[in-house]
N, C-alpha and C. Protein backbone atom coordinates (compact mmCIF):
# COMPACT_ATOMS: atom_id res chain seq x y z
N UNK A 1 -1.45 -14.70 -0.12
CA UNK A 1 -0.95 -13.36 -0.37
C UNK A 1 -1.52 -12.86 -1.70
N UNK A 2 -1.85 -11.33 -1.76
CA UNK A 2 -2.32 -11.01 -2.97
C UNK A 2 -1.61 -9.44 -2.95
N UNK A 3 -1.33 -9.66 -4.39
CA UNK A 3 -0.12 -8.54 -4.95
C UNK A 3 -1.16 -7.85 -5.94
N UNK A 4 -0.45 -6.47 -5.57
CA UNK A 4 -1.67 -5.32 -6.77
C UNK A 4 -0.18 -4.23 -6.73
N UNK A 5 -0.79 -3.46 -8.01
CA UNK A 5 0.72 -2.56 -8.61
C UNK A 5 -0.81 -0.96 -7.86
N UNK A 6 0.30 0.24 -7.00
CA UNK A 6 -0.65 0.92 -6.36
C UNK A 6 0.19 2.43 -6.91
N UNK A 7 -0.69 3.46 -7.12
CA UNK A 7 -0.26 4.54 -7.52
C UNK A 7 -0.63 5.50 -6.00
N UNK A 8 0.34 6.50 -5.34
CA UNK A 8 0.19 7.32 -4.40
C UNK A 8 0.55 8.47 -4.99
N UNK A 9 -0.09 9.48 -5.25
CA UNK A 9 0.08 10.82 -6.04
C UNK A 9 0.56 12.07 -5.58
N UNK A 10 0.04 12.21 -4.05
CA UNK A 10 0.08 12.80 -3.11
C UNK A 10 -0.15 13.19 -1.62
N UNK A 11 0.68 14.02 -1.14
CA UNK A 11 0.45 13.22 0.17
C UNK A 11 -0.70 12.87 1.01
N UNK A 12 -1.71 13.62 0.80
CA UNK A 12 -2.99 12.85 1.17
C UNK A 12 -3.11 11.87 0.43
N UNK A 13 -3.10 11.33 -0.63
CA UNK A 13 -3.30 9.91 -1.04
C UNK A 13 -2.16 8.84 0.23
N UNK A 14 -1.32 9.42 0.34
CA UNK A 14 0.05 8.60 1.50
C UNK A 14 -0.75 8.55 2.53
N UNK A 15 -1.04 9.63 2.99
CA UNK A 15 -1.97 9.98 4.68
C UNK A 15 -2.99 8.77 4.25
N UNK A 16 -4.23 9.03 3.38
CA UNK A 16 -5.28 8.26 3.14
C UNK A 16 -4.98 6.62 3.33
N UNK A 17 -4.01 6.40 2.30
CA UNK A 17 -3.30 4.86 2.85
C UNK A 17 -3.06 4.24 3.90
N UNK A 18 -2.09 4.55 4.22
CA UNK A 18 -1.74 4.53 5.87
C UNK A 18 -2.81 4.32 6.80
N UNK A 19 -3.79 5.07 6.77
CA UNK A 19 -4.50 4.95 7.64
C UNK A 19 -5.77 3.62 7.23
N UNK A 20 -5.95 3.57 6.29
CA UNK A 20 -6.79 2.31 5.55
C UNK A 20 -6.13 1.32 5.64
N UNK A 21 -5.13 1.32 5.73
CA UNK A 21 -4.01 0.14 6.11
C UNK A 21 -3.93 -0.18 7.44
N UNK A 22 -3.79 0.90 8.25
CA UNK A 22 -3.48 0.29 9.81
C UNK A 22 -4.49 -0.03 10.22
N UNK A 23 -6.04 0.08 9.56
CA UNK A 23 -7.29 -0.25 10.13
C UNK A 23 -7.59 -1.62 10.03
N UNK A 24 -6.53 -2.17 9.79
CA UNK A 24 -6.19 -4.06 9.16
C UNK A 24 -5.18 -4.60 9.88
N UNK A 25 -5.39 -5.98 10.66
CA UNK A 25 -4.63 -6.54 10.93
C UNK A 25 -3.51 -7.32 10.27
N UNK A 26 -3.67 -7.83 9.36
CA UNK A 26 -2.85 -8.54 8.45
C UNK A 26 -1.70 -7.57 7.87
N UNK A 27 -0.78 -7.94 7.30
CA UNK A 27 0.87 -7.47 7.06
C UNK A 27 0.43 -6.86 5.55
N UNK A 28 0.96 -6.04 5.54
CA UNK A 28 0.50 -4.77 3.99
C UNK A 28 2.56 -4.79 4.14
N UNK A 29 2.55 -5.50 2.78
CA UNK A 29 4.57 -4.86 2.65
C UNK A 29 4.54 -3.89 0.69
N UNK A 30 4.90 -2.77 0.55
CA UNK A 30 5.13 -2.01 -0.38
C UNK A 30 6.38 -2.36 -1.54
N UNK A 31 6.58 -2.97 -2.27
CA UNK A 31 8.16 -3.14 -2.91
C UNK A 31 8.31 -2.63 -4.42
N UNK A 32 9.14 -1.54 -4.22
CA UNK A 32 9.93 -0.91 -5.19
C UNK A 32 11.45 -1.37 -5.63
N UNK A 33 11.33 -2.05 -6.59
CA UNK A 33 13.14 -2.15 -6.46
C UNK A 33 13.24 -3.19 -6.20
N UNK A 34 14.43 -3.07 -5.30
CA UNK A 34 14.74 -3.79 -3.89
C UNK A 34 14.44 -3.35 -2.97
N UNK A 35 13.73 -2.59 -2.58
CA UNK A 35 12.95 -1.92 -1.53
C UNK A 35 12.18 -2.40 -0.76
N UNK A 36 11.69 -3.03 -0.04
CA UNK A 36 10.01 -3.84 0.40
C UNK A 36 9.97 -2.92 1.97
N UNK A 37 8.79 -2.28 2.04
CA UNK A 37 8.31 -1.37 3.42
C UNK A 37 7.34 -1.84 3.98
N UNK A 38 7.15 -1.86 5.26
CA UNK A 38 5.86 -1.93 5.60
C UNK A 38 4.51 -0.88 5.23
N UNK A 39 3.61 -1.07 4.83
CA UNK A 39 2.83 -0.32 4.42
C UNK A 39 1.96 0.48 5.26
N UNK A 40 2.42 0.02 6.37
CA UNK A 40 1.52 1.14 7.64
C UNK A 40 2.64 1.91 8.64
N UNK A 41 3.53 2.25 7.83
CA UNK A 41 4.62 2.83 8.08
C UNK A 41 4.64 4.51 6.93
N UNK A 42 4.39 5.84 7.40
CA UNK A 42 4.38 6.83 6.31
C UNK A 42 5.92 7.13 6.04
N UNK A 43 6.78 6.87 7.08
CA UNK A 43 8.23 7.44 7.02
C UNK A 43 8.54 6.69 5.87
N UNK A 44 8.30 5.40 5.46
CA UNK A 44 8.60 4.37 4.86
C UNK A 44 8.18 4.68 3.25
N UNK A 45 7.14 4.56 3.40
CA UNK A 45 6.46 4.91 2.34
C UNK A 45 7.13 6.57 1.37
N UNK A 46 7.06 7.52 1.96
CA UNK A 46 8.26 8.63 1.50
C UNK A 46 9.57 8.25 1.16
N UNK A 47 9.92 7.01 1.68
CA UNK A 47 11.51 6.92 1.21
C UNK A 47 11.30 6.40 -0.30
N UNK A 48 9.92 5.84 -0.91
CA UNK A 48 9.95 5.32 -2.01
C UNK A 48 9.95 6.24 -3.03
N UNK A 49 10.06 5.62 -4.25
CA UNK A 49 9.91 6.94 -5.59
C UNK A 49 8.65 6.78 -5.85
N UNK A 50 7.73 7.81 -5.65
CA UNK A 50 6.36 7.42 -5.49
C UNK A 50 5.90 8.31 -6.83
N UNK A 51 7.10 8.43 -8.27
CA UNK A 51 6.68 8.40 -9.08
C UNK A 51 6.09 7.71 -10.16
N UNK A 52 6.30 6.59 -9.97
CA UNK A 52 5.95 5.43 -10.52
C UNK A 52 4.57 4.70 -9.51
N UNK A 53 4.64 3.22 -10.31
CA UNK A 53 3.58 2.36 -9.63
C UNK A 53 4.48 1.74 -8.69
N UNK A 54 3.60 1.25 -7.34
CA UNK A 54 4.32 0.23 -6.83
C UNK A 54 3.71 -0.91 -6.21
N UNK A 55 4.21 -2.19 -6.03
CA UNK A 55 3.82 -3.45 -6.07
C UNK A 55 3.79 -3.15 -4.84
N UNK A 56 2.09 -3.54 -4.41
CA UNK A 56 1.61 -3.68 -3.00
C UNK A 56 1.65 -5.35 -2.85
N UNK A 57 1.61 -6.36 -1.55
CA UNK A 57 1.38 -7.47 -1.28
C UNK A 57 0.47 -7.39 -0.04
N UNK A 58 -0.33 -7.93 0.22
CA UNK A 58 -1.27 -8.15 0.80
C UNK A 58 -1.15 -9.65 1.69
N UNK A 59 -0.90 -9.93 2.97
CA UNK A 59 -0.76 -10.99 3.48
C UNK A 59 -1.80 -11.54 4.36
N UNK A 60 -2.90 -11.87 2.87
CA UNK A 60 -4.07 -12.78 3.72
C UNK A 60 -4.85 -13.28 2.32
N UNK A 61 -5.65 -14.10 2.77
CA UNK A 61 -6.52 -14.47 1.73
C UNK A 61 -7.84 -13.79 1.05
N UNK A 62 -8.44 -13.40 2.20
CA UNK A 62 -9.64 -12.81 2.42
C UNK A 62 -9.31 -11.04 2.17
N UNK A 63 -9.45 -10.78 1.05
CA UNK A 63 -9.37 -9.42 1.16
C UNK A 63 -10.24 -8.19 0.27
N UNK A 64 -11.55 -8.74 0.34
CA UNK A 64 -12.83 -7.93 -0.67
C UNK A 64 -13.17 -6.71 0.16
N UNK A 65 -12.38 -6.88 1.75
CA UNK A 65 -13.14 -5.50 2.49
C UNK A 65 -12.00 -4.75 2.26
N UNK A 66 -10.73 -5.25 2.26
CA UNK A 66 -9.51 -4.23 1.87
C UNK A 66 -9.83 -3.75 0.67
N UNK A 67 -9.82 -4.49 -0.35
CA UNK A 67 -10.25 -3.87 -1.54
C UNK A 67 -11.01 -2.90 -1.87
N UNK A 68 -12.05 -2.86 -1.23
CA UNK A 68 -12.84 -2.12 -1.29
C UNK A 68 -12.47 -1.09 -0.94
N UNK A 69 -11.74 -0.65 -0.18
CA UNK A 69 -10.96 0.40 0.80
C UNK A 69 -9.93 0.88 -0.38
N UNK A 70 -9.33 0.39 -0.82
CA UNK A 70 -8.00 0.93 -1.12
C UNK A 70 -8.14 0.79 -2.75
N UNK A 71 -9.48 0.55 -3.57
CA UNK A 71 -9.67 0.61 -4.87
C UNK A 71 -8.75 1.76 -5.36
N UNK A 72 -9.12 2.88 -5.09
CA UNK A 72 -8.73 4.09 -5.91
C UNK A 72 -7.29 4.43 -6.08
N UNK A 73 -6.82 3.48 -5.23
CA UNK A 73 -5.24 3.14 -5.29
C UNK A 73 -4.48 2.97 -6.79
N UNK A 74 -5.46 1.48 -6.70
CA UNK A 74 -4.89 0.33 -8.15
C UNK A 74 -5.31 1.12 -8.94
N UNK A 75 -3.92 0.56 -9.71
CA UNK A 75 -3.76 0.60 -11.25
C UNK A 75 -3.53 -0.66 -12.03
């Protein structure tokens, strides 16, 4: 598993996610809080305070092509 802190600004940055996410098989979970969402979920993702950063987890090992994808995310 690999954890990164992810900034979403607006809702095309949400739309943009989502969809870079569901293009992956492996489990993407979002956790704010006590919060943890699935990350290829947008309803989900809106329930968060997406004023702040939030701790993405990543459930795989291999992940330089996600990365690559979802750079402009991290912070």
């Amino acid at each position: 598993m690999k954890t990164y802190n992810i900034m979403l600004n607006t809702i095309n940055d949400v739309k943009d996610f989502v969809n870079i996410v569901c293009g992956f098989e492996f489990d993407v979970d979002l956790i704010s809080g006590r919060y943890a969402i699935d990350a290829k979920s947008i309803m989900g993702i809106f329930s968060l305070d997406l004023s702040k950063p939030i701790r993405m987890e990543a459930h795989t090992d291999d992940d330089s092509a996600f990365l690559d994808k979802i750079s402009r995310f991290i912070v």
